[in-house]
C-alpha atoms as a PDB file:
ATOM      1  CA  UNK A   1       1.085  13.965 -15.853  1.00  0.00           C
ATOM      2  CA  UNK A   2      -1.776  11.150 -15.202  1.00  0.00           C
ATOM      3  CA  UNK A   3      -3.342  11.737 -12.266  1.00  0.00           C
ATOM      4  CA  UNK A   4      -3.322   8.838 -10.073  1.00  0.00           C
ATOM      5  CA  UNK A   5      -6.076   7.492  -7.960  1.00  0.00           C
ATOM      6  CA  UNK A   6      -6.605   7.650  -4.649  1.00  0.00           C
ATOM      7  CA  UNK A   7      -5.124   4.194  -2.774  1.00  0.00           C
ATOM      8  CA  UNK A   8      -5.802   2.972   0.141  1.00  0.00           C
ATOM      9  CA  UNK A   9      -4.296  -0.157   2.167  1.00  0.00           C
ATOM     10  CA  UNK A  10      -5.476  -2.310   4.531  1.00  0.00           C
ATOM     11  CA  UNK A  11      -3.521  -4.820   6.477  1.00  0.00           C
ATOM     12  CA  UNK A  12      -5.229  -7.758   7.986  1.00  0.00           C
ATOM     13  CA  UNK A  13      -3.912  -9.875  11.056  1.00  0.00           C
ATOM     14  CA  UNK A  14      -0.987  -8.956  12.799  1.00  0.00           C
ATOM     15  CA  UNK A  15       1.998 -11.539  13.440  1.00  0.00           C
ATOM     16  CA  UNK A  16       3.421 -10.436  16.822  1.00  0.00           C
ATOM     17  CA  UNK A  17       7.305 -10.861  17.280  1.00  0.00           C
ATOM     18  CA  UNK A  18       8.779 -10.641  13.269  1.00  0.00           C
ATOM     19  CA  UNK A  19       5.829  -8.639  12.272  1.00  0.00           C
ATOM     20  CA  UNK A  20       7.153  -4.529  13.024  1.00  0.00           C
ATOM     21  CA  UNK A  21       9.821  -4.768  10.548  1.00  0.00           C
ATOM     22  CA  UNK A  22       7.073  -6.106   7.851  1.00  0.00           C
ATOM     23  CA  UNK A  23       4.723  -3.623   8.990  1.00  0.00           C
ATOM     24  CA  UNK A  24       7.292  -1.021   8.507  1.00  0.00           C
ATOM     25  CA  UNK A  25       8.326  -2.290   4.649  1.00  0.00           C
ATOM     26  CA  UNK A  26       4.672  -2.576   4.177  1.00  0.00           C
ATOM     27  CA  UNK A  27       3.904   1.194   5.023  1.00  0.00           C
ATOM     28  CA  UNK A  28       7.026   2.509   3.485  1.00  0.00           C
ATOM     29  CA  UNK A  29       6.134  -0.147   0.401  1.00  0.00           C
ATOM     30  CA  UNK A  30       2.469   1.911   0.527  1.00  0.00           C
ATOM     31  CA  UNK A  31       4.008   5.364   0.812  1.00  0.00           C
ATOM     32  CA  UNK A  32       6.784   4.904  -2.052  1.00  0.00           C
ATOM     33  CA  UNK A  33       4.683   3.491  -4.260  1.00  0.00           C
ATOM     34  CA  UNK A  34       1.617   6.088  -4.190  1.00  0.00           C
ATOM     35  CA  UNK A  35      -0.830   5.287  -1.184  1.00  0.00           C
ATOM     36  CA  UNK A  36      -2.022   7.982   1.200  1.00  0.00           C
ATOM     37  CA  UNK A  37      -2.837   5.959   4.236  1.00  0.00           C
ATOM     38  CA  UNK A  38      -2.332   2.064   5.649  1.00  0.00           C
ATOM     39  CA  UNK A  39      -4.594   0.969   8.173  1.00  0.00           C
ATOM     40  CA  UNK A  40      -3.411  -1.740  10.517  1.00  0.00           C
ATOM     41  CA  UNK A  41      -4.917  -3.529  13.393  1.00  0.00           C
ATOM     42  CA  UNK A  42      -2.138  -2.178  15.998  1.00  0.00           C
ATOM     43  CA  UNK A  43       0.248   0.852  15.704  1.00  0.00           C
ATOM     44  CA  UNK A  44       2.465   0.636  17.389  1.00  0.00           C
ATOM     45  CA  UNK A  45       4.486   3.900  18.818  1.00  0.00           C
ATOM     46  CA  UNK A  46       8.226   3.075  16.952  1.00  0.00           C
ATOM     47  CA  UNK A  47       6.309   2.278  13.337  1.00  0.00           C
ATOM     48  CA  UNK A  48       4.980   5.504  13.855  1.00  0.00           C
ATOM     49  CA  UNK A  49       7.161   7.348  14.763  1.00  0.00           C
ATOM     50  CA  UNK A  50       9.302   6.276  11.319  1.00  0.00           C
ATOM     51  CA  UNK A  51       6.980   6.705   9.286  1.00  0.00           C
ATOM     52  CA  UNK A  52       6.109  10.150  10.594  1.00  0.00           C
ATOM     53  CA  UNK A  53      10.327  10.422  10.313  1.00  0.00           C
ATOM     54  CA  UNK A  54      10.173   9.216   6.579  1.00  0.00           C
ATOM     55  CA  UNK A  55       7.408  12.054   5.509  1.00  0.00           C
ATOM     56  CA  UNK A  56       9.263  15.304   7.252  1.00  0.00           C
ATOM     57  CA  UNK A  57      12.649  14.018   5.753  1.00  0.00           C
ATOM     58  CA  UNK A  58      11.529  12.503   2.451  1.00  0.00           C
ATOM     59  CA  UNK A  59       8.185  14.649   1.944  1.00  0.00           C
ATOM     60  CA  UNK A  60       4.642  13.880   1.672  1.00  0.00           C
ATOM     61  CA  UNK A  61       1.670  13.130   4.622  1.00  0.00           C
ATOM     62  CA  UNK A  62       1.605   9.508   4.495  1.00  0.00           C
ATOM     63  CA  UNK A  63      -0.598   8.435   6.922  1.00  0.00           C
ATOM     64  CA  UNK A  64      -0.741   5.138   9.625  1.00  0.00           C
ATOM     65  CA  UNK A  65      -3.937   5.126  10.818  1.00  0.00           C
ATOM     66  CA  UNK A  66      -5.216   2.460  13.601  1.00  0.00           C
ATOM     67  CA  UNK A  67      -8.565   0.431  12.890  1.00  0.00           C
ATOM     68  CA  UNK A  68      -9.095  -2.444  14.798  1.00  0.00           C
ATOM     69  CA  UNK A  69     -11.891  -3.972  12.640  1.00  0.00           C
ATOM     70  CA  UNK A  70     -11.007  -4.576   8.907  1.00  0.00           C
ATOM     71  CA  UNK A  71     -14.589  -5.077   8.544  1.00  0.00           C
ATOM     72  CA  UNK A  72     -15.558  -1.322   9.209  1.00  0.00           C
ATOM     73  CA  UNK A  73     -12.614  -0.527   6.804  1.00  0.00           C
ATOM     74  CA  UNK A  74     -14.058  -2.421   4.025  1.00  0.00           C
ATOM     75  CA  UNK A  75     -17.996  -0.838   5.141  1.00  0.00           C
ATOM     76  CA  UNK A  76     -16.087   2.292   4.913  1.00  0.00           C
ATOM     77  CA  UNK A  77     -14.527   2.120   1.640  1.00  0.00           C
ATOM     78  CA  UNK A  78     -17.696   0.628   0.153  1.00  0.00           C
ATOM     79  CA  UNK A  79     -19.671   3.757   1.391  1.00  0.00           C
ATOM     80  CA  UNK A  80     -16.845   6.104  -0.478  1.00  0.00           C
ATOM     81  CA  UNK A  81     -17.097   3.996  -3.791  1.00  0.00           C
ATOM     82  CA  UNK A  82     -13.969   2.782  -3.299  1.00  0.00           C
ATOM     83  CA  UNK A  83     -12.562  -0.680  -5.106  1.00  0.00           C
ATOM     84  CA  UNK A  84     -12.049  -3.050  -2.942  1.00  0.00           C
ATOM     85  CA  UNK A  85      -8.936  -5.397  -4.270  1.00  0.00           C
ATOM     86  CA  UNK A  86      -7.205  -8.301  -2.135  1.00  0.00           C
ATOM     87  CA  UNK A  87      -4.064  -9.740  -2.620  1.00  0.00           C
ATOM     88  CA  UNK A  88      -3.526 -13.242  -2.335  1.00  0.00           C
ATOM     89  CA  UNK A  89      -1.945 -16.166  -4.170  1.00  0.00           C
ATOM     90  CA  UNK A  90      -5.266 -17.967  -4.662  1.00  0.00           C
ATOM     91  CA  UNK A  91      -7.184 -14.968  -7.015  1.00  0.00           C
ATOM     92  CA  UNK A  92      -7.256 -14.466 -10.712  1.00  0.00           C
ATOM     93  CA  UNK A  93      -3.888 -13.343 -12.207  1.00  0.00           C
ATOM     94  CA  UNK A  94      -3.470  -9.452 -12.103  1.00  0.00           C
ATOM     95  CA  UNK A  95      -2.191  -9.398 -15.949  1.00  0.00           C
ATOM     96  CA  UNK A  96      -6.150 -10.438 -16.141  1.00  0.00           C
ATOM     97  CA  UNK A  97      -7.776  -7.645 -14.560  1.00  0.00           C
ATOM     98  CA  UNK A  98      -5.081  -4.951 -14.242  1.00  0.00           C
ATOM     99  CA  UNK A  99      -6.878  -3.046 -17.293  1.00  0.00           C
ATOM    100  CA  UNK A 100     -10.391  -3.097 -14.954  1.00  0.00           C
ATOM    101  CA  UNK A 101      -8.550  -1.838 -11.812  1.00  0.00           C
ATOM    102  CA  UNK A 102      -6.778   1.388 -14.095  1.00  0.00           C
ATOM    103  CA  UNK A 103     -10.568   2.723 -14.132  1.00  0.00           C
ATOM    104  CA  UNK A 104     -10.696   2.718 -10.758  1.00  0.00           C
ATOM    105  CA  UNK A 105     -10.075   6.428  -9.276  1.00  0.00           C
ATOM    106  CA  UNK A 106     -10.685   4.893  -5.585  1.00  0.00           C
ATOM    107  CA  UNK A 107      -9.121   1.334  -3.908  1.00  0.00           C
ATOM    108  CA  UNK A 108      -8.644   0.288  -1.254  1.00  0.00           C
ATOM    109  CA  UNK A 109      -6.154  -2.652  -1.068  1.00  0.00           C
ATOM    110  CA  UNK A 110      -5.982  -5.333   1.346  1.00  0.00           C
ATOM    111  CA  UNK A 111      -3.148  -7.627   1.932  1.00  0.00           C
ATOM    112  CA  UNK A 112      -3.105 -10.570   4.721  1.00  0.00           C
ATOM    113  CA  UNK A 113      -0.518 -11.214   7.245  1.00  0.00           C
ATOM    114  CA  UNK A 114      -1.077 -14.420   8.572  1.00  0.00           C
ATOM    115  CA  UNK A 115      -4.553 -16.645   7.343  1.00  0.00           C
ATOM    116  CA  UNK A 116      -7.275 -14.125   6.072  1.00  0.00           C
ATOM    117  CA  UNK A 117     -10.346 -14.552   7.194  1.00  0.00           C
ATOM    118  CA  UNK A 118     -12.553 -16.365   4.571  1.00  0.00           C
ATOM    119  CA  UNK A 119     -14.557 -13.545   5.008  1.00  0.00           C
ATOM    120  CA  UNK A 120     -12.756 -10.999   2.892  1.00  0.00           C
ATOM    121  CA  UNK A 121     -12.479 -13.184  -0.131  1.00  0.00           C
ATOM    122  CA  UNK A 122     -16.335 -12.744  -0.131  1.00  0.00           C
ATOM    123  CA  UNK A 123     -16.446  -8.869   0.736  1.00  0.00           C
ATOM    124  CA  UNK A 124     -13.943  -7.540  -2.058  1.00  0.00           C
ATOM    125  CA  UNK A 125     -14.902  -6.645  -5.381  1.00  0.00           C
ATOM    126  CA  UNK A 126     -11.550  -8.293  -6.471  1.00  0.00           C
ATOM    127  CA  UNK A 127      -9.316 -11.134  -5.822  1.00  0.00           C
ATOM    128  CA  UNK A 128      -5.955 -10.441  -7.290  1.00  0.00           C
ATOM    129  CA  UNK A 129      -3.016 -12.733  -7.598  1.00  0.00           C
ATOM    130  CA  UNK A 130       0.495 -11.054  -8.522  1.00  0.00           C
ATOM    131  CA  UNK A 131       1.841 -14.812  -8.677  1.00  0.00           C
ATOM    132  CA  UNK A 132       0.145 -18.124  -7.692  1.00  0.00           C
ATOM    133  CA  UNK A 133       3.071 -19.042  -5.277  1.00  0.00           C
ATOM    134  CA  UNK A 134       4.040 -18.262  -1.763  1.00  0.00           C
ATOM    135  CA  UNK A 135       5.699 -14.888  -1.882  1.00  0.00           C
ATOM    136  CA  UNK A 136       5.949 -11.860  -0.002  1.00  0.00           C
ATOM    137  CA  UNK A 137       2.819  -9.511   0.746  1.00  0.00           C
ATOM    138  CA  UNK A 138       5.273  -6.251   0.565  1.00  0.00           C
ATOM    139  CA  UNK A 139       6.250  -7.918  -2.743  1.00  0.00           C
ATOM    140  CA  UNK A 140       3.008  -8.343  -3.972  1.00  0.00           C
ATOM    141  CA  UNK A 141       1.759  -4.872  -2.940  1.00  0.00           C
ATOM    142  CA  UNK A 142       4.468  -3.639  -4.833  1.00  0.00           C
ATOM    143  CA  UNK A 143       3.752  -5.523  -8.097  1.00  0.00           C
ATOM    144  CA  UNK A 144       0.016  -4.608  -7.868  1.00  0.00           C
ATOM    145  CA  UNK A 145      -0.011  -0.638  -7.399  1.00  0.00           C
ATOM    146  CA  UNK A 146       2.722  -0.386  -9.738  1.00  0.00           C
ATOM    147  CA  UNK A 147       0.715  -1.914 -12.217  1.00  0.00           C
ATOM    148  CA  UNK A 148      -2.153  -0.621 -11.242  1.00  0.00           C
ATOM    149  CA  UNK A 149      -1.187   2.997 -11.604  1.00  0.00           C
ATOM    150  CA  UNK A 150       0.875   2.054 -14.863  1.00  0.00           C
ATOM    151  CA  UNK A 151       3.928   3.183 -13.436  1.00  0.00           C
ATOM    152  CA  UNK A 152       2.741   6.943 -13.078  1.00  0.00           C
ATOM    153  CA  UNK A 153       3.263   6.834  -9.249  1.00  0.00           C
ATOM    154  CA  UNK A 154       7.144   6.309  -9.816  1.00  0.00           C
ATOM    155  CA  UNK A 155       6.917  10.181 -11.449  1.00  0.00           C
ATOM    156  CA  UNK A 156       4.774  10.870  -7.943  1.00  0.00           C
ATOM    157  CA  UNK A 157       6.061  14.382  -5.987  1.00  0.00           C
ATOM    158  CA  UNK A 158       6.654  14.190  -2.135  1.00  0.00           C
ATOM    159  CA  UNK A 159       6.333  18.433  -2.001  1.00  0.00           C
ATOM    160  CA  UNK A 160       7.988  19.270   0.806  1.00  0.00           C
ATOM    161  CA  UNK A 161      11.238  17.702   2.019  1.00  0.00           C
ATOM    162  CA  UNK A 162      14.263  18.332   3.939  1.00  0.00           C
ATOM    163  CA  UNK A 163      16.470  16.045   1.724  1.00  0.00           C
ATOM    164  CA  UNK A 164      15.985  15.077  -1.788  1.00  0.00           C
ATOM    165  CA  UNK A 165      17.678  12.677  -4.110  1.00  0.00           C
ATOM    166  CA  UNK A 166      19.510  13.890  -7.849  1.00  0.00           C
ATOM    167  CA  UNK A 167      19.435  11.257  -9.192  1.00  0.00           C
ATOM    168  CA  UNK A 168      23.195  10.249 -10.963  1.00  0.00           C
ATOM    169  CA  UNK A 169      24.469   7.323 -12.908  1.00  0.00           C
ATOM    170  CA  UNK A 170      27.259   6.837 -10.403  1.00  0.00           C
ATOM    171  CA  UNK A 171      27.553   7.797  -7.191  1.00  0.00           C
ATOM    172  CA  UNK A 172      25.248   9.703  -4.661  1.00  0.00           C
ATOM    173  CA  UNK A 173      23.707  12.961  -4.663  1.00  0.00           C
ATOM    174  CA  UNK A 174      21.561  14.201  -1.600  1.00  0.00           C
ATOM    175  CA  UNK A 175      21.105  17.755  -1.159  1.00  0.00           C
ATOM    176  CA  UNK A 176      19.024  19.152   1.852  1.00  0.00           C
ATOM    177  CA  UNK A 177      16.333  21.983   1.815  1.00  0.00           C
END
């Protein structure tokens, strides 16, 4: 098996009201797909608490970790050689650069919630478009690590779980550990 880089994501602005159940696609979006930790600007308790649900039941350490400055996560990631790649509508198509990113064996990812700051445009090393139309940003995380890790982290292994899918043509098959 390829071994897959290590994948960060970062999460910038926070939309109060609507915004938990994103967060909450957006981390279990992260986890599915590969990603050992999300950072957001606010945690709060019930996201959590899921997501710290989702890893005893499902496997893995997934992690939700609370920065309040996307700036220091960016300084951060820079210090620990780290790709920087954001997400948005307005960057060069990913079918462009996707080959680039694969050599990558540290990223950190940052999608927006509501306007980014002009600011991080300037401070990634890459501006990525999955599509140049208004879309979803748990969409277009999706898109990007899966092509990004060349669909190796669909073969990923949670280790430890109290229920696991077989999977079946028809039907359902859970059995518990």
């Amino acid at each position: 098996m390829v071994s897959l880089p290590s994948v960060r994501v970062l999460r910038v602005g926070h939309r109060f009201v609507r915004d938990d159940r994103t967060l909450t696609h957006l981390c279990l979006t992260s986890r599915a797909l590969g990603a050992e930790a999300i950072y957001l600007e606010e945690v709060e308790p019930d996201i959590a608490r899921s997501i710290s649900r989702v890893n005893a039941t499902w496997g893995g350490d997934f992690q939700v970790i609370e920065e309040k400055s996307w700036r220091d996560v960016i300084r951060k990631a820079k210090k620990e050689a780290r790709t920087v790649v954001h997400l948005t509508m307005y960057g060069v198509p990913i079918q462009e650069k996707v080959s680039e990113l694969r050599k990558s064996k540290k990223l950190l990812v940052v999608v927006g919630g509501p306007k980014v700051p002009r600011e991080v445009y300037f401070a990634a090393d890459y501006n990525i478009a999955v599509t140049s139309q208004p879309h979803s940003e748990t969409a277009a995380l999706a898109i990007a690590l899966h092509e990004i890790q060349n669909g190796e982290e669909l073969k990923k292994d949670f280790g430890k779980s109290t229920l696991r899918i077989i999977p079946k043509d028809r039907g359902k098959r859970v059995i518990r550990s």
